[in-house]
PDB file of N, CA and C in Angstrom:
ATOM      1  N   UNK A   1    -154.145 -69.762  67.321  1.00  0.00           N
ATOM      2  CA  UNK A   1    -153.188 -68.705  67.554  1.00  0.00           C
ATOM      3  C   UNK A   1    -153.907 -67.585  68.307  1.00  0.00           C
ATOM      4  N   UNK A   2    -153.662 -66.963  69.138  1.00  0.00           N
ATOM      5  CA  UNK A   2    -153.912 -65.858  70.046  1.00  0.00           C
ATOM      6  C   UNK A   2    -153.227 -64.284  69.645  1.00  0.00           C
ATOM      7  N   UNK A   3    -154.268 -63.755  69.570  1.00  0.00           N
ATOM      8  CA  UNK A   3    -153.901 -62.411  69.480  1.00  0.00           C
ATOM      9  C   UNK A   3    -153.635 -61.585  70.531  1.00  0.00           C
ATOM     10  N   UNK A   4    -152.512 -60.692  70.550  1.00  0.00           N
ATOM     11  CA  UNK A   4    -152.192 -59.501  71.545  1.00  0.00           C
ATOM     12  C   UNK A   4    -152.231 -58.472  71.409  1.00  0.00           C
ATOM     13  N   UNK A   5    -152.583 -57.640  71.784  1.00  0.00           N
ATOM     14  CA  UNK A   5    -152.520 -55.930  71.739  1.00  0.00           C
ATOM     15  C   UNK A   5    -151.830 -55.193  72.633  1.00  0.00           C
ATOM     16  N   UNK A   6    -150.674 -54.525  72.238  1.00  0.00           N
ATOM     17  CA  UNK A   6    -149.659 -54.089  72.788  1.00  0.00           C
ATOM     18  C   UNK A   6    -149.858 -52.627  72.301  1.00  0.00           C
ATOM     19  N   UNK A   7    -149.716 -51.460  73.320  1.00  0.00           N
ATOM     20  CA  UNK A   7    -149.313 -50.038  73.362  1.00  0.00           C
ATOM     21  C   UNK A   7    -148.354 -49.208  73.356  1.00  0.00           C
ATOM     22  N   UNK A   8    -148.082 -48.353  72.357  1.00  0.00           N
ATOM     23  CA  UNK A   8    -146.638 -48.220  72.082  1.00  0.00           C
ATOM     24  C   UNK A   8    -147.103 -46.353  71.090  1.00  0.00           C
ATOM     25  N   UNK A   9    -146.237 -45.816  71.945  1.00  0.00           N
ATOM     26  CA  UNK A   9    -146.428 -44.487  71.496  1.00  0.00           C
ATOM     27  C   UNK A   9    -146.305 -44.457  69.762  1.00  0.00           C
ATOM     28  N   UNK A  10    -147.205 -43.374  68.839  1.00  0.00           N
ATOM     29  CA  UNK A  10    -147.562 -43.232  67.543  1.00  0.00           C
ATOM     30  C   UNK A  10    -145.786 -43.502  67.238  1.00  0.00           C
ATOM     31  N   UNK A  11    -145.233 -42.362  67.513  1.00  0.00           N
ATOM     32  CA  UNK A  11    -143.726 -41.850  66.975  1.00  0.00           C
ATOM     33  C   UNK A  11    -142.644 -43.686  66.923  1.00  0.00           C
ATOM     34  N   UNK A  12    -142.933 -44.236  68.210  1.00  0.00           N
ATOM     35  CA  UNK A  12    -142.500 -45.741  68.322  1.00  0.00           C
ATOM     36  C   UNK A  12    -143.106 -46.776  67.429  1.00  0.00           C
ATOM     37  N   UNK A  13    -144.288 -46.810  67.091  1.00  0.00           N
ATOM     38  CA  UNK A  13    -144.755 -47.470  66.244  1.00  0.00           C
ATOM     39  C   UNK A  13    -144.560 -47.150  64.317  1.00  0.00           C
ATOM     40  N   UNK A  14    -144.096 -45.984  64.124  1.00  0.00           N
ATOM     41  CA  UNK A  14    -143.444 -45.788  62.930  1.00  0.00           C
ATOM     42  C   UNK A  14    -142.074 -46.022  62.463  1.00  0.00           C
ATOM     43  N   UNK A  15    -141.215 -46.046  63.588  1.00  0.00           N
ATOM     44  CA  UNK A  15    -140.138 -46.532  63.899  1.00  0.00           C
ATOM     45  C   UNK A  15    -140.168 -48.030  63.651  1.00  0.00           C
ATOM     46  N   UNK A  16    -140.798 -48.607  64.592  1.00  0.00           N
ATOM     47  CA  UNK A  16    -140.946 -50.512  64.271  1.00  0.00           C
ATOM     48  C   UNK A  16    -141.390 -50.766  63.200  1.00  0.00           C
ATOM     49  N   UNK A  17    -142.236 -49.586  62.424  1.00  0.00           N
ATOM     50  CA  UNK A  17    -142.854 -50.852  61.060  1.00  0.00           C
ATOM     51  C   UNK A  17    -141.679 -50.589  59.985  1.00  0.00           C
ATOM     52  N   UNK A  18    -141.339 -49.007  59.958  1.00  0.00           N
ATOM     53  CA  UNK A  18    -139.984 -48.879  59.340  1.00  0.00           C
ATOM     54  C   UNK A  18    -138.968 -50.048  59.141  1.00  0.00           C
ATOM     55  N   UNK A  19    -138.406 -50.561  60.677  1.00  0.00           N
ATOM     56  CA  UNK A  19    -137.521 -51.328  60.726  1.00  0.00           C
ATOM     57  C   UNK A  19    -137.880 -52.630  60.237  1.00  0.00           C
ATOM     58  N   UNK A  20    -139.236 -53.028  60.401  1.00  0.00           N
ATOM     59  CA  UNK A  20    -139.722 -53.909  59.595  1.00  0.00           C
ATOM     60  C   UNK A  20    -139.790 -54.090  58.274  1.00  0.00           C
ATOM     61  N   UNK A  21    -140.121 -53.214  57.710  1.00  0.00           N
ATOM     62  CA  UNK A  21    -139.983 -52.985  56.260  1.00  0.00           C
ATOM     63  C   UNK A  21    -138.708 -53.307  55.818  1.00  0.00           C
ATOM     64  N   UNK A  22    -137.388 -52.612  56.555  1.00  0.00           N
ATOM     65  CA  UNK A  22    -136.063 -52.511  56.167  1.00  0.00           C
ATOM     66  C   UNK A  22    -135.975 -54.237  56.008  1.00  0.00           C
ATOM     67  N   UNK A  23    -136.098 -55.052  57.042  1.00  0.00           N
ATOM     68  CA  UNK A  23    -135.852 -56.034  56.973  1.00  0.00           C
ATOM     69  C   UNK A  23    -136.698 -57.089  56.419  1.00  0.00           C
ATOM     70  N   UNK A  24    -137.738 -56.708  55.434  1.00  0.00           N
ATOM     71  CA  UNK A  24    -138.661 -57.493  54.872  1.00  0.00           C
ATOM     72  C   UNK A  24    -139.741 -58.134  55.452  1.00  0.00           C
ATOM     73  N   UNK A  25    -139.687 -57.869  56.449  1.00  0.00           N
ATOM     74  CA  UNK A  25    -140.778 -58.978  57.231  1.00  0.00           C
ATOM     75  C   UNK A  25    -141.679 -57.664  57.556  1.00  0.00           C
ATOM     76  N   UNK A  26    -143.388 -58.296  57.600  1.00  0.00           N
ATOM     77  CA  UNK A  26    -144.100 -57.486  58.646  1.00  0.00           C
ATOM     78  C   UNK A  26    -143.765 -57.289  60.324  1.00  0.00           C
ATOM     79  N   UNK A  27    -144.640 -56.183  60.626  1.00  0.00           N
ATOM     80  CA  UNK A  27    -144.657 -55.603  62.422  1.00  0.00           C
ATOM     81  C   UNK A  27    -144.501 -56.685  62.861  1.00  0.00           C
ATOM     82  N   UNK A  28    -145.778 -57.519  62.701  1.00  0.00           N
ATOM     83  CA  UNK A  28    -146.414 -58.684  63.465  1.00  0.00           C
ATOM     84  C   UNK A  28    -144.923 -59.456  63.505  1.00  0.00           C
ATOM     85  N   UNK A  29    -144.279 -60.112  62.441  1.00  0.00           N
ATOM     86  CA  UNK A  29    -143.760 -60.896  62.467  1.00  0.00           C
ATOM     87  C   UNK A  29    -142.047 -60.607  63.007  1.00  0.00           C
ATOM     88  N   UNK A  30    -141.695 -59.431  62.700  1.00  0.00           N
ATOM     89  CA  UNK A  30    -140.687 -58.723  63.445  1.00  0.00           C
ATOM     90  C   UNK A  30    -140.769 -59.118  65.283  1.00  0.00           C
ATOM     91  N   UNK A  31    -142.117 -58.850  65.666  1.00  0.00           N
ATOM     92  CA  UNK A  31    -142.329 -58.877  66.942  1.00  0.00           C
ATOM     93  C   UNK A  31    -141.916 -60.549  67.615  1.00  0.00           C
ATOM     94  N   UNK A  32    -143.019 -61.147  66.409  1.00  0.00           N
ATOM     95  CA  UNK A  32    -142.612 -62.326  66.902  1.00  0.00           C
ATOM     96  C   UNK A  32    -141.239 -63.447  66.760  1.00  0.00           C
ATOM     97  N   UNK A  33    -140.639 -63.014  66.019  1.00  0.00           N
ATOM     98  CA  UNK A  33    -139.038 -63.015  66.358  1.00  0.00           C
ATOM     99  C   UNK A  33    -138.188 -62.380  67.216  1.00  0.00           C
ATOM    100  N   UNK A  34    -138.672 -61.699  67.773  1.00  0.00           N
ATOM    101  CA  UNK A  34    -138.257 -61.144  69.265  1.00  0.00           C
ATOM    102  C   UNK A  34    -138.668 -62.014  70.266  1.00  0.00           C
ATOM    103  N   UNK A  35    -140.012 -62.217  70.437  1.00  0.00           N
ATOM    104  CA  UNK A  35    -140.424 -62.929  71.230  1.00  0.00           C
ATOM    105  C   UNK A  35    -139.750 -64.190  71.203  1.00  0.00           C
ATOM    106  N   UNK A  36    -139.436 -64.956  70.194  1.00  0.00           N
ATOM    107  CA  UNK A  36    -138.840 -66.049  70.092  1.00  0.00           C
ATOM    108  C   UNK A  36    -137.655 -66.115  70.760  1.00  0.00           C
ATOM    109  N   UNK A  37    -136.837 -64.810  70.815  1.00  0.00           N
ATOM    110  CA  UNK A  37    -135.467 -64.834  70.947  1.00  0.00           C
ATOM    111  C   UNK A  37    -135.747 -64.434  72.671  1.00  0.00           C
ATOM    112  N   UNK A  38    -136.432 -63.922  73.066  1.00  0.00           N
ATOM    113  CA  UNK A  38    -136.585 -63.324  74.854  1.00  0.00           C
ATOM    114  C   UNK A  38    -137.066 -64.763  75.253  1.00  0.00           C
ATOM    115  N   UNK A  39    -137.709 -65.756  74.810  1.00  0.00           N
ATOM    116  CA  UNK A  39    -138.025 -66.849  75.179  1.00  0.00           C
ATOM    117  C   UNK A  39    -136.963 -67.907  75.441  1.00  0.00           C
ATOM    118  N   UNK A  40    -136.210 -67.676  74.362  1.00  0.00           N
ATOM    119  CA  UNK A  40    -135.139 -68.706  74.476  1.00  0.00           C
ATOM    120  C   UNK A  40    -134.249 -68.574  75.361  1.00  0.00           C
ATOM    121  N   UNK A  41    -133.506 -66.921  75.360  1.00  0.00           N
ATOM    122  CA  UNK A  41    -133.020 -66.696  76.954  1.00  0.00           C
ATOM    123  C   UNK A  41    -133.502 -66.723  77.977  1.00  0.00           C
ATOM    124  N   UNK A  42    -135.171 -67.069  78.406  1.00  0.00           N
ATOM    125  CA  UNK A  42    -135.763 -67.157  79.365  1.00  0.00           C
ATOM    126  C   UNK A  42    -135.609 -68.824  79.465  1.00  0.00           C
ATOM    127  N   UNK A  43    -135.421 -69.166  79.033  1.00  0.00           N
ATOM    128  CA  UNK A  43    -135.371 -70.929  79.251  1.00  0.00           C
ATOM    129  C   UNK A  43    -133.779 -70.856  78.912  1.00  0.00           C
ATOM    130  N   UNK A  44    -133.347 -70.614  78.375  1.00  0.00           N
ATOM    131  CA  UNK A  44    -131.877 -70.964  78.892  1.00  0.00           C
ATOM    132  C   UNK A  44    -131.288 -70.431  80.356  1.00  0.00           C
ATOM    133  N   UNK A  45    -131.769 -69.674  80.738  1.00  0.00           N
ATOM    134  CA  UNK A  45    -131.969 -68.839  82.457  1.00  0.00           C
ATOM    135  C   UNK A  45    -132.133 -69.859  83.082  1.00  0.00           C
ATOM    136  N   UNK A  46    -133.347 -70.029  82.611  1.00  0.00           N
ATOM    137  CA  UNK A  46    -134.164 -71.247  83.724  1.00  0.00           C
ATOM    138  C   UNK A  46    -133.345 -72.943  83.731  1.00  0.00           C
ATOM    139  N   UNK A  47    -132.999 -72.718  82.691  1.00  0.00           N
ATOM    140  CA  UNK A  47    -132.015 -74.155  82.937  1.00  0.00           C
ATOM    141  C   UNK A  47    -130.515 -74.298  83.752  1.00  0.00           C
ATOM    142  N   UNK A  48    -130.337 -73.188  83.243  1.00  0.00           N
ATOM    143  CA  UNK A  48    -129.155 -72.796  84.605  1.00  0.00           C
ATOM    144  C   UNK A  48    -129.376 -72.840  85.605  1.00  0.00           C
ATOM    145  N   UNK A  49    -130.152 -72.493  85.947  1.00  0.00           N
ATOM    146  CA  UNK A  49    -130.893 -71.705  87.561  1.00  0.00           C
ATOM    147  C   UNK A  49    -130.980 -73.682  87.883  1.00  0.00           C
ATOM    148  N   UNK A  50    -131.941 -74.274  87.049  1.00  0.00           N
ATOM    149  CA  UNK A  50    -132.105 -75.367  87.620  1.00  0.00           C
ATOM    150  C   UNK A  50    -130.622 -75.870  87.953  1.00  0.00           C
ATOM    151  N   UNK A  51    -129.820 -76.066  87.102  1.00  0.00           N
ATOM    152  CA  UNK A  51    -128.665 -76.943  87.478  1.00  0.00           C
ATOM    153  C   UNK A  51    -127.461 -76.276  88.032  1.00  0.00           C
ATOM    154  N   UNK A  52    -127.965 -74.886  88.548  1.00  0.00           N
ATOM    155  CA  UNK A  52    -127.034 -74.038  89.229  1.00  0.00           C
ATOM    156  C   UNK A  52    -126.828 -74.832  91.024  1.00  0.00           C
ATOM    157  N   UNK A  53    -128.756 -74.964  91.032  1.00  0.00           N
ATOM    158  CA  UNK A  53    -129.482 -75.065  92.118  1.00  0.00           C
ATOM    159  C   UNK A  53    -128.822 -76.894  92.427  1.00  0.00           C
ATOM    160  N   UNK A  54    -128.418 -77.729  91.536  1.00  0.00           N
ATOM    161  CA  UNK A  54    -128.315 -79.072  92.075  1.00  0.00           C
ATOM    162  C   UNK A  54    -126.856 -79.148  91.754  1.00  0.00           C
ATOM    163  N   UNK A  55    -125.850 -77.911  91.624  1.00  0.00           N
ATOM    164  CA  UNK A  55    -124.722 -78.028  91.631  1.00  0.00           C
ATOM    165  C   UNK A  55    -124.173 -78.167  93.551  1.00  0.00           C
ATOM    166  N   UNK A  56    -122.645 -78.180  92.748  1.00  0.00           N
ATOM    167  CA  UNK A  56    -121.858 -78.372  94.504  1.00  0.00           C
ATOM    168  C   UNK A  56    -120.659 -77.148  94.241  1.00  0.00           C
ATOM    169  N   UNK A  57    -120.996 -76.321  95.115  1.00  0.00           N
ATOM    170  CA  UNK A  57    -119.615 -74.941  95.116  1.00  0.00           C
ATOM    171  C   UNK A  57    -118.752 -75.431  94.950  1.00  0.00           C
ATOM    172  N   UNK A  58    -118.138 -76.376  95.742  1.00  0.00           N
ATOM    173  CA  UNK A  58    -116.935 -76.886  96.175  1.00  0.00           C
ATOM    174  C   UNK A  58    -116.181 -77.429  95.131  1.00  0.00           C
ATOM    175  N   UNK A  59    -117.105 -78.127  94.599  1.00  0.00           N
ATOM    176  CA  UNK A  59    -116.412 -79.264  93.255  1.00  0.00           C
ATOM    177  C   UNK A  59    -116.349 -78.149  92.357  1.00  0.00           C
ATOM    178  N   UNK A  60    -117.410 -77.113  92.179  1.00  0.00           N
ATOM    179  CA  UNK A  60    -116.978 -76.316  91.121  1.00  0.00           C
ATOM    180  C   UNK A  60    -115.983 -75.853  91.116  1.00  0.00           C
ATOM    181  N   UNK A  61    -115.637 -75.018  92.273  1.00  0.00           N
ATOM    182  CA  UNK A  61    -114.172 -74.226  92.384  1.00  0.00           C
ATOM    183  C   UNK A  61    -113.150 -75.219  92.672  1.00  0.00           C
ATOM    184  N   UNK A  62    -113.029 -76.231  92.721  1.00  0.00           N
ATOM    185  CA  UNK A  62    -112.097 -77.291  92.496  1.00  0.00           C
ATOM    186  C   UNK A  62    -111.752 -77.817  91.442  1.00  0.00           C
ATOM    187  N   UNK A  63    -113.121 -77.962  91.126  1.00  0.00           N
ATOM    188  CA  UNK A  63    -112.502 -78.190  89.183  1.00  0.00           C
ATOM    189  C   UNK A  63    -111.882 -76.730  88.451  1.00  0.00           C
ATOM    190  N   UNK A  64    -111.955 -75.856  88.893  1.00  0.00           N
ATOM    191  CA  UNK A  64    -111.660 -74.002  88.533  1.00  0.00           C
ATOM    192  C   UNK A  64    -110.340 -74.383  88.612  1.00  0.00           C
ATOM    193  N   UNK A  65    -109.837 -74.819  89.906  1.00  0.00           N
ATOM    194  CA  UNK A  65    -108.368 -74.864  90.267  1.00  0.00           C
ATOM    195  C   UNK A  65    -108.104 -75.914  89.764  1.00  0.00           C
ATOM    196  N   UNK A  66    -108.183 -77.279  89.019  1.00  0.00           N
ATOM    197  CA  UNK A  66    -107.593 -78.065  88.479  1.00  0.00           C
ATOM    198  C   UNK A  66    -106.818 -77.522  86.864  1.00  0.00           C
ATOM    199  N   UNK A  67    -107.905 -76.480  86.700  1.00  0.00           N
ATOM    200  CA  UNK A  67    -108.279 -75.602  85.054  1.00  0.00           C
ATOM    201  C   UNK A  67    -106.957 -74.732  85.190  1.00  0.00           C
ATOM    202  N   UNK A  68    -106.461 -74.189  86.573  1.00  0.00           N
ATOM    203  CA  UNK A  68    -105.712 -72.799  86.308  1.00  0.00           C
ATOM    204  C   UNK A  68    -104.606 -73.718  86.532  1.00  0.00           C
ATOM    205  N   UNK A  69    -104.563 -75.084  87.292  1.00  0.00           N
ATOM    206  CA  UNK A  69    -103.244 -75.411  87.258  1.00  0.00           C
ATOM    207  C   UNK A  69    -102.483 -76.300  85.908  1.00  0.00           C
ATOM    208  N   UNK A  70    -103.659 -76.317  85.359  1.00  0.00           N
ATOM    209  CA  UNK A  70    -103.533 -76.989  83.309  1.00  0.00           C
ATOM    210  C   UNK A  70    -102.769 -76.268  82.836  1.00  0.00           C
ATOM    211  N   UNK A  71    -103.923 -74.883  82.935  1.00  0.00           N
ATOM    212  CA  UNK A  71    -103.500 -73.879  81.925  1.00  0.00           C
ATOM    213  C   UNK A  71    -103.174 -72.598  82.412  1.00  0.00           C
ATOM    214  N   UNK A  72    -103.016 -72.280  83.589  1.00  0.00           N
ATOM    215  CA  UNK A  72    -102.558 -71.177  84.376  1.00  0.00           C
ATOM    216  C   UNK A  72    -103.205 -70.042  84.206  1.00  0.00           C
ATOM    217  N   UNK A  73    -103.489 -68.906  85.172  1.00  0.00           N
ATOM    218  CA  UNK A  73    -104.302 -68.412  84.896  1.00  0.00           C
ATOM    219  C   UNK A  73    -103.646 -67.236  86.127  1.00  0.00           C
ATOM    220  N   UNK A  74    -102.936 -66.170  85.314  1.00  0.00           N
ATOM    221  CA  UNK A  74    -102.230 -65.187  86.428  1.00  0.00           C
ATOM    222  C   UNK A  74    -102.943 -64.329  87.409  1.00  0.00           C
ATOM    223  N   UNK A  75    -102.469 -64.341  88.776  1.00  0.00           N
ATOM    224  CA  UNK A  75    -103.828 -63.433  89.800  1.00  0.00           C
ATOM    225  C   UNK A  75    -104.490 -64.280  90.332  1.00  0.00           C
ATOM    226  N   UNK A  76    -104.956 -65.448  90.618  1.00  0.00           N
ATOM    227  CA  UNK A  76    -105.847 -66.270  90.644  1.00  0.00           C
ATOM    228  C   UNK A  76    -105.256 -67.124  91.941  1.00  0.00           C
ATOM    229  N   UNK A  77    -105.547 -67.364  93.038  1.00  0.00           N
ATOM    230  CA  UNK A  77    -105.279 -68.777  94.068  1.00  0.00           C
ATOM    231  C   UNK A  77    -105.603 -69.232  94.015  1.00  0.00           C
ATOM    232  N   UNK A  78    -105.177 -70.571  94.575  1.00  0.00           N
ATOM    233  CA  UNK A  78    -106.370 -71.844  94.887  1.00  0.00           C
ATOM    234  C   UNK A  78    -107.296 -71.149  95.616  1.00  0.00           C
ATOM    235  N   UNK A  79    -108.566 -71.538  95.641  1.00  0.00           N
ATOM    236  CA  UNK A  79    -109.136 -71.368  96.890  1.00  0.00           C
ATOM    237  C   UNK A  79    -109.905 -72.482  97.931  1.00  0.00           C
ATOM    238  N   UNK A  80    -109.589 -73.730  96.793  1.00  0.00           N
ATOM    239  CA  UNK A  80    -110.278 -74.923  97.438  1.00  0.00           C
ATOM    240  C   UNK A  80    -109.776 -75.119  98.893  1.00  0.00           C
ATOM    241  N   UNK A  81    -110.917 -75.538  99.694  1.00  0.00           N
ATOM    242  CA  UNK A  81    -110.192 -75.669 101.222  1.00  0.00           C
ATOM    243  C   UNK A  81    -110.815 -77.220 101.389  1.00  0.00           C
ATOM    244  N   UNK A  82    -110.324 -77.937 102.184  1.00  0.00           N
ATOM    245  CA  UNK A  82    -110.771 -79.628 102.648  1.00  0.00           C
ATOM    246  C   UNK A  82    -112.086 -79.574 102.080  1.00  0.00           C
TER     247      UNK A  82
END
């Protein structure tokens, strides 16, 4: 396991262990449930991004307009073109 040292004004750091306390857990471990959680939206990002990147516009907004003509969706045109 690797240690970090992070800087964080006195007044901020009484604040976090506080909130730590409130919630039973130590600093350390408060932190690292954050980290856990910024990680997971960083890879759920990144998995999008990947399959954003090997998507097709076209089919998307075609399947959009198959969706509004299901279930309608007021304001909205087709916009699929050939």
């Amino acid at each position: 396991m690797a240690a970090m040292t992070i800087r964080v004004p006195d007044a901020k750091h009484a604040r976090l262990k506080r909130m730590a306390a409130r919630q039973g857990v130590s600093l350390n471990k408060l932190i690292e449930e954050w980290s856990n959680v910024a990680l997971a939206q960083f890879d759920a990002e990144t998995r999008f991004l990947v399959r954003a990147g090997r998507g097709d516009p076209h089919a998307g907004l075609a399947l959009l307009d198959q969706l509004d003509a299901v279930f309608g969706r007021p304001g909205r045109k087709a916009t699929t073109q050939g």
